[in-house]
N, C-alpha and C. Protein backbone atom coordinates (compact mmCIF):
# COMPACT_ATOMS: atom_id res chain seq x y z
N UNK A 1 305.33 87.92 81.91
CA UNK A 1 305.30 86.73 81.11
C UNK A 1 304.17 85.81 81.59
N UNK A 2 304.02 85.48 83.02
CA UNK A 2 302.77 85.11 83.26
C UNK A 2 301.71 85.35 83.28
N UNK A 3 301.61 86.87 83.23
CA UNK A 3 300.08 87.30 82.64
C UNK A 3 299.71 86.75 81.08
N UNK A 4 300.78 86.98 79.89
CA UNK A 4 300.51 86.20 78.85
C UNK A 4 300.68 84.95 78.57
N UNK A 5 300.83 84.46 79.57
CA UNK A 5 300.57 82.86 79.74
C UNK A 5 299.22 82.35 80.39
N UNK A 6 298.96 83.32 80.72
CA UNK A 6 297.73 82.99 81.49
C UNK A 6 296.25 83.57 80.28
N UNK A 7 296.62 84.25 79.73
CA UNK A 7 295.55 85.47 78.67
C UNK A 7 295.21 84.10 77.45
N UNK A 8 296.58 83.89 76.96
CA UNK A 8 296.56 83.05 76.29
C UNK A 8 295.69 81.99 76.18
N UNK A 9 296.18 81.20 77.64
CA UNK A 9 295.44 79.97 77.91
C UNK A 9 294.04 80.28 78.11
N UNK A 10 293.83 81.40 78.66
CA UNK A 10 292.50 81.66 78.76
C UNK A 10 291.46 81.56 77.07
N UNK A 11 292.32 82.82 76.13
CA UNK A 11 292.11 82.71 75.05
C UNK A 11 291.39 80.90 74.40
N UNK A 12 292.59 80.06 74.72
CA UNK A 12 292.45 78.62 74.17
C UNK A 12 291.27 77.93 74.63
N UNK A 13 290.62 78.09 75.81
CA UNK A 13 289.84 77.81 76.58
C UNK A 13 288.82 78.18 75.72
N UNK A 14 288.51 79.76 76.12
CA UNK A 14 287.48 80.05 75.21
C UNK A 14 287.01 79.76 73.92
N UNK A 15 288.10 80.06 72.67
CA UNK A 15 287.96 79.46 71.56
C UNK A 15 287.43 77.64 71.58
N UNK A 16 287.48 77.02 72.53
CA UNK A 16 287.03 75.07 72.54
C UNK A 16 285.77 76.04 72.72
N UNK A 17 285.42 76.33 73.84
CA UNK A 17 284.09 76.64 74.19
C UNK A 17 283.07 77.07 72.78
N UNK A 18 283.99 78.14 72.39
CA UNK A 18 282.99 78.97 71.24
C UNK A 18 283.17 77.57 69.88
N UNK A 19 283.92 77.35 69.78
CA UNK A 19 283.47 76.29 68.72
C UNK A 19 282.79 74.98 68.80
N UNK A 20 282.56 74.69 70.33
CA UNK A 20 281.63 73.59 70.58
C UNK A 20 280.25 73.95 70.21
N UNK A 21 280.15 75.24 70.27
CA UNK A 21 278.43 75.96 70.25
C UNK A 21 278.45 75.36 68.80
N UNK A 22 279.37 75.31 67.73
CA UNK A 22 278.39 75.36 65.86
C UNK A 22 278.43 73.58 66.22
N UNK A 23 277.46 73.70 65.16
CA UNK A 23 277.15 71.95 65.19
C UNK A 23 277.80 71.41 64.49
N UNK A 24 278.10 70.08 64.84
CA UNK A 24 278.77 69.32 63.20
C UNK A 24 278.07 69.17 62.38
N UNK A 25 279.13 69.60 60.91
CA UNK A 25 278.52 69.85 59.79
C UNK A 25 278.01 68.40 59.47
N UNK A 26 276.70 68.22 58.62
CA UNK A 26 276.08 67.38 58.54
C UNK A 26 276.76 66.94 56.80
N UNK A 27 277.10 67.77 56.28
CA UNK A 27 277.28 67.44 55.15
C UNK A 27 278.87 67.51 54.81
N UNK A 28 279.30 67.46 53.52
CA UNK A 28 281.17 67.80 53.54
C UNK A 28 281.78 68.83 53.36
N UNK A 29 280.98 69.66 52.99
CA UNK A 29 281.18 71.31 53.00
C UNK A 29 281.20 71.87 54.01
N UNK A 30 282.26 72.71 53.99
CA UNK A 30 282.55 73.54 54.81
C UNK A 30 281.33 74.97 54.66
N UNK A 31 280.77 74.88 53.71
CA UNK A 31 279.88 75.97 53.68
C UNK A 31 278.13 75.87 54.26
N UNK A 32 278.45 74.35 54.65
CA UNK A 32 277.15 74.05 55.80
C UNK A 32 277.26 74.74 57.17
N UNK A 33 278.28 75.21 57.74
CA UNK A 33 278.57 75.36 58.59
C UNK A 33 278.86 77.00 58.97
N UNK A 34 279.03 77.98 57.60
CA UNK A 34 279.37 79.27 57.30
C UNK A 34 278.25 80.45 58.19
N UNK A 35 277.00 79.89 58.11
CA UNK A 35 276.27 80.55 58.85
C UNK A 35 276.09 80.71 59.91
N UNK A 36 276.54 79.81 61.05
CA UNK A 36 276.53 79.45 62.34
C UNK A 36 277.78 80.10 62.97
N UNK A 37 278.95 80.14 61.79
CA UNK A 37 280.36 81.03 62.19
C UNK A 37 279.88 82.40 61.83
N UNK A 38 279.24 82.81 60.90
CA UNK A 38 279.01 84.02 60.51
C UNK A 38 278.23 84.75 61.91
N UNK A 39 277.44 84.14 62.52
CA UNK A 39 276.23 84.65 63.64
C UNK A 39 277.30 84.79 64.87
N UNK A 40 277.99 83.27 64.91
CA UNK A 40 279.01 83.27 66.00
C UNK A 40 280.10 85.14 66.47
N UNK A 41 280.45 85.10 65.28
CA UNK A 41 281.38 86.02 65.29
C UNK A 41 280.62 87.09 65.20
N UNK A 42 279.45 87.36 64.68
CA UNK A 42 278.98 88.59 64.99
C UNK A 42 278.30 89.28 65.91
N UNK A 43 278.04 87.85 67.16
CA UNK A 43 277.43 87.92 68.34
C UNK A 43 278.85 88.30 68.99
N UNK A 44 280.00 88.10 68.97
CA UNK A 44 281.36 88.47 69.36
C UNK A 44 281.93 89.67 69.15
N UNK A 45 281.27 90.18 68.27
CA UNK A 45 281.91 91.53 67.45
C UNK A 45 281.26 92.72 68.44
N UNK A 46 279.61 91.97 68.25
CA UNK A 46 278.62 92.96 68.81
C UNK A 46 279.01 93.10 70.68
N UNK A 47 279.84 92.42 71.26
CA UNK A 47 280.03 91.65 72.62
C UNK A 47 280.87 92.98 72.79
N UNK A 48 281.91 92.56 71.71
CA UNK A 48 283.18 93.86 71.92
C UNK A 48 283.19 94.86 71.74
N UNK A 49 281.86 95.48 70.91
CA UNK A 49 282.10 96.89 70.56
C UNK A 49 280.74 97.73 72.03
N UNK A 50 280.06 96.59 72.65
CA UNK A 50 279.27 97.21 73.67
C UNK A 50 280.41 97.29 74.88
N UNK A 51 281.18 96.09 75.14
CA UNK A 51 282.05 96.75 76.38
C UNK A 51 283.07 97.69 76.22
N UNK A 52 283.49 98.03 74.58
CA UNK A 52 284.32 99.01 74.60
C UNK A 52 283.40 100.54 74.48
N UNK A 53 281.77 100.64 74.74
CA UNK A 53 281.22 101.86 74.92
C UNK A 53 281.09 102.07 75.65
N UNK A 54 281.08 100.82 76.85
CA UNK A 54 280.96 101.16 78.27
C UNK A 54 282.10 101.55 78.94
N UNK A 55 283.22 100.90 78.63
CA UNK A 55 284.58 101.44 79.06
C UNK A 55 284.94 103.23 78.74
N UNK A 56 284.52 103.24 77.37
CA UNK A 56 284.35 104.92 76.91
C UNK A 56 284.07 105.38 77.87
N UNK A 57 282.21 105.49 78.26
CA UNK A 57 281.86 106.16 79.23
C UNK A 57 282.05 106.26 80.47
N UNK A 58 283.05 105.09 81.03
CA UNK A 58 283.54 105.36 82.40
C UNK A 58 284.73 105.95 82.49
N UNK A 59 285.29 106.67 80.99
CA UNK A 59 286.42 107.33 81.28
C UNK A 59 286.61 108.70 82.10
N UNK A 60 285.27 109.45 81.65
CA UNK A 60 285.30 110.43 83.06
C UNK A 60 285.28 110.39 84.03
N UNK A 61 284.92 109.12 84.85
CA UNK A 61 284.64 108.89 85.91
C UNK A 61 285.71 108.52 86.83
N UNK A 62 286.58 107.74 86.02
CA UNK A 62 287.63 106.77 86.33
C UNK A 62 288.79 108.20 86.83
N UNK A 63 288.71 109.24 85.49
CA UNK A 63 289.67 110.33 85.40
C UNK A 63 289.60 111.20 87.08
N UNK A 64 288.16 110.93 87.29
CA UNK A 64 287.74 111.52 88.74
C UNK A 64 288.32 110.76 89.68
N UNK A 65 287.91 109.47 89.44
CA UNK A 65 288.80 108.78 90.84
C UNK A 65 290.58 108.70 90.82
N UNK A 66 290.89 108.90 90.08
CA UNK A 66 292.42 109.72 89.74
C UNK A 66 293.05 110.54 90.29
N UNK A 67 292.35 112.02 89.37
CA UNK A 67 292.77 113.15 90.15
C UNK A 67 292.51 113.50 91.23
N UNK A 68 291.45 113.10 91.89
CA UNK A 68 291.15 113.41 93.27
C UNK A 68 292.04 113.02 93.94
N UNK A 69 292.26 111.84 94.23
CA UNK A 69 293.42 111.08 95.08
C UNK A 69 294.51 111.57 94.84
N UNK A 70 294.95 112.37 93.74
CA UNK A 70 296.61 112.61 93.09
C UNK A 70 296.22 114.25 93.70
N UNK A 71 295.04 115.26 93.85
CA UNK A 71 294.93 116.77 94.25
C UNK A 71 294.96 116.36 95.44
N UNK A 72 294.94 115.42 96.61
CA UNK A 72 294.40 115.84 97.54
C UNK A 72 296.00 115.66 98.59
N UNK A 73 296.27 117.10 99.18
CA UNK A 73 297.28 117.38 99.78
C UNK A 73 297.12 116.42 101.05
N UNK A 74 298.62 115.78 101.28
CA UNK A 74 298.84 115.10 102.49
C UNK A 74 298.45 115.74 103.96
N UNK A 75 297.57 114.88 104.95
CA UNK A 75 297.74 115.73 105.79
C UNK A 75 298.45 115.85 106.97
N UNK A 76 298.72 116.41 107.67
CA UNK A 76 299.52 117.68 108.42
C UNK A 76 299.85 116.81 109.67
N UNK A 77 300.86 116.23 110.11
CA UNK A 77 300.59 115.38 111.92
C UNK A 77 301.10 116.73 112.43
N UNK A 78 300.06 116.68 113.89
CA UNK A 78 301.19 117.56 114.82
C UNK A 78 302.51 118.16 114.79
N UNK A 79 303.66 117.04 114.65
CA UNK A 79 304.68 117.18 115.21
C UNK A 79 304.91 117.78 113.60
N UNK A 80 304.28 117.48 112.37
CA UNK A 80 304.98 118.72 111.02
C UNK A 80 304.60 119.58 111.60
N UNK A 81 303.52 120.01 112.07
CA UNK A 81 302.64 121.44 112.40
C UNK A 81 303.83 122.23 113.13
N UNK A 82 304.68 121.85 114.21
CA UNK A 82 305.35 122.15 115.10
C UNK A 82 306.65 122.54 114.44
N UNK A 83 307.17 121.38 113.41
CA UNK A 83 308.38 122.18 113.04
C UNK A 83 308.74 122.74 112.06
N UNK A 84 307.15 123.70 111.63
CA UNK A 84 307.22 124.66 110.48
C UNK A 84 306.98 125.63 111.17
N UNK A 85 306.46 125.67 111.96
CA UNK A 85 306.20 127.01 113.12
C UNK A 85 307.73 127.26 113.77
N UNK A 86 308.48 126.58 113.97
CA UNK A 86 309.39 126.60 114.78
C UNK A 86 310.56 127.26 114.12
């Protein structure tokens, strides 16, 4: 619950931020302002679809630091050594 309390707020944060960037509309239309949201969001779009190619490509990698750690047999103290022989 506190991670989505925290994502959230983060979320809220960001959104002040990103809407301080468009300017106030100079005029009473809301369609003075359409272009600056249009660029906004597509500089956002373009944001999300590059870290989700990079995440792609570290999926093999990630899969490596995985299985290795999960194949690699515990090793052996002395005293097991002793009472499998025994």
């Amino acid at each position: 619950m506190g991670s989505w309390m925290l994502v959230t707020g983060l979320a809220s944060l960001f959104a002040g931020d990103f809407s301080g960037m468009i300017p106030e509309p100079t005029g009473t239309t809301a369609v003075a302002t359409n272009a600056e949201y249009a660029k906004l969001f597509a500089e956002l779009g373009v944001g999300s679809l590059a870290v989700g190619i990079v995440l792609v490509v570290l999926i093999p990698f990630l899969r490596k630091l995985i299985t290795d750690k999960a194949e690699t047999p515990p090793a052996e103290t002395p005293a097991t050594a002793c009472r499998a022989v025994a």
